[in-house]
N, C-alpha and C. Protein backbone atom coordinates (compact mmCIF):
# COMPACT_ATOMS: atom_id res chain seq x y z
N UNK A 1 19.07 40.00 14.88
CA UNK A 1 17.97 39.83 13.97
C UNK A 1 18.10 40.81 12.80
N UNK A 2 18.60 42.48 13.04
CA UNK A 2 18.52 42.88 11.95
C UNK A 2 19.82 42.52 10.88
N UNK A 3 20.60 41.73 11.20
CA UNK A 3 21.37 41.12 10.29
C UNK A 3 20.89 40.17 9.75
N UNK A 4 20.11 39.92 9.59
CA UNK A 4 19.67 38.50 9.14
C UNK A 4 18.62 39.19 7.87
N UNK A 5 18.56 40.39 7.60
CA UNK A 5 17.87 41.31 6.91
C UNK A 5 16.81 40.00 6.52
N UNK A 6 15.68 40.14 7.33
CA UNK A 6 14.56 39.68 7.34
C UNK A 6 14.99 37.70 6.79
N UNK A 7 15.81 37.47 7.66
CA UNK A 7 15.95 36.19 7.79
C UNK A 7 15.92 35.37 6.66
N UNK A 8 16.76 36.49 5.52
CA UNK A 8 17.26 36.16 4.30
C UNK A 8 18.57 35.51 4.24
N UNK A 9 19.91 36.16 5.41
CA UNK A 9 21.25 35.49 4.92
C UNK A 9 20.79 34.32 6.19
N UNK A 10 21.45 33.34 5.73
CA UNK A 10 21.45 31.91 6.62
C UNK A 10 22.44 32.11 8.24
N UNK A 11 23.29 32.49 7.93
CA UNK A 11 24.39 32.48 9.01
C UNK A 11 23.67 33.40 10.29
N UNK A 12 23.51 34.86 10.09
CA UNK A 12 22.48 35.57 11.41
C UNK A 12 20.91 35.25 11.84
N UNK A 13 20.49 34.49 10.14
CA UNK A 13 19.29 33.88 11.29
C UNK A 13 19.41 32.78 11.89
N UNK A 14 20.32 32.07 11.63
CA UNK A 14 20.80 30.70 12.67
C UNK A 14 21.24 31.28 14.36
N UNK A 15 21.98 32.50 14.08
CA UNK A 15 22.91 33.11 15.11
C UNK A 15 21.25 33.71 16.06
N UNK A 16 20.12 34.17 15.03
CA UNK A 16 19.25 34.89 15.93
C UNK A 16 18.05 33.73 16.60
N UNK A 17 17.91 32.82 15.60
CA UNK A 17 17.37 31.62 16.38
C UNK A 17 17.81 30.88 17.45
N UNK A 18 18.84 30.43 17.41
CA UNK A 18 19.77 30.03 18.66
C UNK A 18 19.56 31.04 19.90
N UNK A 19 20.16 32.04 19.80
CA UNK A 19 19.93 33.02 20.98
C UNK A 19 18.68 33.60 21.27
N UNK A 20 17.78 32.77 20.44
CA UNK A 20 15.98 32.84 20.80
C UNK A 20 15.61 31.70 21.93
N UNK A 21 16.30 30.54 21.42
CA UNK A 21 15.96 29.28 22.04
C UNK A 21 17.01 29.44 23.34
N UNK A 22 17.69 30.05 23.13
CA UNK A 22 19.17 30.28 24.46
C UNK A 22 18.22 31.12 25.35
N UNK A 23 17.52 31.96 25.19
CA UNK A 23 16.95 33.35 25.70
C UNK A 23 15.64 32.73 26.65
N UNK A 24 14.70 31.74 25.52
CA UNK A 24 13.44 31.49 26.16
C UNK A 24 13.79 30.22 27.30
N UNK A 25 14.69 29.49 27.32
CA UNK A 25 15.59 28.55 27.97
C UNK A 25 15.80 28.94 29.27
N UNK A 26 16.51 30.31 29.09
CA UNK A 26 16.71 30.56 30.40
C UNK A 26 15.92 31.68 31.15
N UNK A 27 14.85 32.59 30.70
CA UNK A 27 13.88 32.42 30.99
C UNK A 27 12.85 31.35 31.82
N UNK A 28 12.65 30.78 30.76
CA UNK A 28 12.18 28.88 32.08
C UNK A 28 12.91 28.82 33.17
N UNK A 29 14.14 28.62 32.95
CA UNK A 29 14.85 28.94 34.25
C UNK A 29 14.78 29.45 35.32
N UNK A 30 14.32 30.90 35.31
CA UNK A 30 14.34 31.74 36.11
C UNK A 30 13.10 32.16 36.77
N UNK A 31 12.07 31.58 35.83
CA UNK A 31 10.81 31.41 36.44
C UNK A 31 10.56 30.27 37.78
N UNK A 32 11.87 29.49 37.63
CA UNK A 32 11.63 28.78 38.65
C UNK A 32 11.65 28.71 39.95
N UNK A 33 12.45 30.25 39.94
CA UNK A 33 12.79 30.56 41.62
C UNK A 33 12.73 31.89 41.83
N UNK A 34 11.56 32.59 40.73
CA UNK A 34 11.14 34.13 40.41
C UNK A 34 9.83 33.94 40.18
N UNK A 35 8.62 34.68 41.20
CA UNK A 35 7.43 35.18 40.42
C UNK A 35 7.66 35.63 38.79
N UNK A 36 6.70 35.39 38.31
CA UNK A 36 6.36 35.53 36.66
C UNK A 36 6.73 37.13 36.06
N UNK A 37 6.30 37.94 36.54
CA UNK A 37 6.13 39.29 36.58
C UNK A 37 7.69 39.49 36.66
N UNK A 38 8.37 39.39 37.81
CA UNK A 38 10.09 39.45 38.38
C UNK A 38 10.63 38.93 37.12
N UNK A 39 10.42 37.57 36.98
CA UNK A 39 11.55 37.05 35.26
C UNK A 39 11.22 37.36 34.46
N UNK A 40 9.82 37.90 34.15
CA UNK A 40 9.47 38.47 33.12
C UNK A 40 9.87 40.11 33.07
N UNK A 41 10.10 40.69 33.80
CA UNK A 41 10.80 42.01 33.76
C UNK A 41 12.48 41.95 33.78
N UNK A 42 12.71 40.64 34.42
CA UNK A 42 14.45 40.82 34.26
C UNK A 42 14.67 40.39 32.93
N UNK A 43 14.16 39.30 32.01
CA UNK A 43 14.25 38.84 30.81
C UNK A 43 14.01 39.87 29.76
N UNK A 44 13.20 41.14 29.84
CA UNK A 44 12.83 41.55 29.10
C UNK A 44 14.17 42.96 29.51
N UNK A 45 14.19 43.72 30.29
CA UNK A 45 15.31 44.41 31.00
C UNK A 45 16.76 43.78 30.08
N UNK A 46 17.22 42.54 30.34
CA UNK A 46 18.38 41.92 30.29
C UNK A 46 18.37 42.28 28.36
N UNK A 47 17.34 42.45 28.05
CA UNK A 47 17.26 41.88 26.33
C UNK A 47 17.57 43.50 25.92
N UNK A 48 16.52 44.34 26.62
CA UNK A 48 16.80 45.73 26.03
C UNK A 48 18.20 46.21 26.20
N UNK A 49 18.64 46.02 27.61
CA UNK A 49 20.14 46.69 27.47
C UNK A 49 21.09 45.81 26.57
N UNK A 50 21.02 44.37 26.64
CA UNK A 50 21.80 44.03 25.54
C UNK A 50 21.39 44.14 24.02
N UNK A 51 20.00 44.59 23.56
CA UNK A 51 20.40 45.39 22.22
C UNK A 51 20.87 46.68 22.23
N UNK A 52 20.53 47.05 23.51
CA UNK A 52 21.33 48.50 23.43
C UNK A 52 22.58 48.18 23.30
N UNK A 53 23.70 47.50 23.62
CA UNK A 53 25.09 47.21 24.02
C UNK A 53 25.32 47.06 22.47
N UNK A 54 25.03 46.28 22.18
CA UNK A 54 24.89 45.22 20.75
C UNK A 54 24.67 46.56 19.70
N UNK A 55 24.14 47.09 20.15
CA UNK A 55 24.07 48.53 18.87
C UNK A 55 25.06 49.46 19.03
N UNK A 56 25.49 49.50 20.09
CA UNK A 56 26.43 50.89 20.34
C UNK A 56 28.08 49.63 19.67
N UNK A 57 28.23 48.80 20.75
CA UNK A 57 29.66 48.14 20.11
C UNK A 57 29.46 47.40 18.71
N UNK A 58 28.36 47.00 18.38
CA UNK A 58 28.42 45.85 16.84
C UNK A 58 27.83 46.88 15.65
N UNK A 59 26.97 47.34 15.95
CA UNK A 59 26.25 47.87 14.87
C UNK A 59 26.83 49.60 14.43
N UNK A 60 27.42 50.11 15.57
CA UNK A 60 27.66 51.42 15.41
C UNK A 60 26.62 52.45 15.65
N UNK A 61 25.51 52.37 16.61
CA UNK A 61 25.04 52.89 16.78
C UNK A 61 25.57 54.40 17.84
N UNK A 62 24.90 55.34 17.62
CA UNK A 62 25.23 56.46 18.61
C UNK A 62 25.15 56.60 19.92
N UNK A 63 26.08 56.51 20.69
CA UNK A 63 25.59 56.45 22.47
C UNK A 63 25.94 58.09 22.64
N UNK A 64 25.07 58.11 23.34
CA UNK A 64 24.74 59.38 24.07
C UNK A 64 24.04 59.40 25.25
N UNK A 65 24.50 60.66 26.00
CA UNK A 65 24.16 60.36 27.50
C UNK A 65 22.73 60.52 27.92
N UNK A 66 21.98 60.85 26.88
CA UNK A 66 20.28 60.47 27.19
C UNK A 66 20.07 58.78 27.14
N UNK A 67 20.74 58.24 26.06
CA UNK A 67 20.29 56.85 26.10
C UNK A 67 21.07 56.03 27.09
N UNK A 68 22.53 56.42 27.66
CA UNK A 68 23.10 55.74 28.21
C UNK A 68 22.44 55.69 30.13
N UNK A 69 21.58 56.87 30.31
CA UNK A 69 20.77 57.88 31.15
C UNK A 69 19.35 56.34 31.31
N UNK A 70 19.17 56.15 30.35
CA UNK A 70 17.91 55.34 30.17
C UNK A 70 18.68 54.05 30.57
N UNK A 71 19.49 53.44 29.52
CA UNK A 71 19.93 52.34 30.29
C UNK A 71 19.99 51.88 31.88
N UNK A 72 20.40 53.00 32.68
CA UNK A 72 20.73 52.60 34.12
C UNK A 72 19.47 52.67 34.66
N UNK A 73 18.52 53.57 34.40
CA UNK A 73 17.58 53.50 34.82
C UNK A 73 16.51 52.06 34.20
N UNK A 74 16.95 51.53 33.53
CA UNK A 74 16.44 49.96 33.13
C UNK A 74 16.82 49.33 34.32
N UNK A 75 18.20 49.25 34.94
CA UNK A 75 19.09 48.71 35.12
C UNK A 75 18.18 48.54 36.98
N UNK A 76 18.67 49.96 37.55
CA UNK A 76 17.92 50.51 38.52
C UNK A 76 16.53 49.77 38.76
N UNK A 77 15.52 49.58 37.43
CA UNK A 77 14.39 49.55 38.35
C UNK A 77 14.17 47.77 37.93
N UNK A 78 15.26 46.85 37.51
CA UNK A 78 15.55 45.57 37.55
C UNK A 78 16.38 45.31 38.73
N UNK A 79 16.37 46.13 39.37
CA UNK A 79 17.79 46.09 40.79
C UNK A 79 15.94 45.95 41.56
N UNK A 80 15.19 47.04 41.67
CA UNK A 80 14.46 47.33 42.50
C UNK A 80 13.48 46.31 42.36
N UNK A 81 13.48 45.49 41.57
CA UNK A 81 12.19 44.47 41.02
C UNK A 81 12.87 43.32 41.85
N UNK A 82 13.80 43.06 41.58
CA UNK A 82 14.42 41.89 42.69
C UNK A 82 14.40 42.19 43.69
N UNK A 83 14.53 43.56 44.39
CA UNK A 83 14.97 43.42 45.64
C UNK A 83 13.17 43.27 46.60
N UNK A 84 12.36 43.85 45.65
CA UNK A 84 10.96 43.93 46.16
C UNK A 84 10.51 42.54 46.51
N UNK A 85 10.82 41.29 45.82
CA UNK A 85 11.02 39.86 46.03
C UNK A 85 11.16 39.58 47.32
N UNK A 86 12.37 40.36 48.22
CA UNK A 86 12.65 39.60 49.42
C UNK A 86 12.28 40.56 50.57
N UNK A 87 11.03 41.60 50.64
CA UNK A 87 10.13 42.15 51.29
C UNK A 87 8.84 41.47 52.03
């Protein structure tokens, strides 16, 4: 999305719409065999670490071991959200 500098060039807001409709798609998906809360925390989990990813390899953003620290712990408590499912 922030390439699309406010959904001015054509080519990244096509690229950010698509992977909107790709995103909420499978979402639906996953609601189907996940309480709401569960896909709604893995969907939202799955999105943050991949802008995190997406910033450190595409954009050039700075990784450092506080943020990379945060990531797992996204990661961790999307491990622990599923596993609370089959309790």
């Amino acid at each position: 999305m922030k390439q699309s500098d406010r959904f001015s060039k054509l080519w990244p807001s096509i690229v950010t719409f698509v992977g909107m409709l790709i995103s909420f798609g499978l979402l639906s998906l996953a609601m189907k065999s996940l309480p709401l809360g569960t896909a709604y925390a893995v969907w939202t989990g799955i999105g943050a670490i991949g802008a995190f990813l997406v910033g450190i390899f595409i954009l050039g953003e700075a990784f450092t071991l506080t943020r990379a620290l945060a990531a797992i712990f996204i990661v961790c408590g999307l491990i622990l959200m599923k596993i609370s499912n089959h309790e």
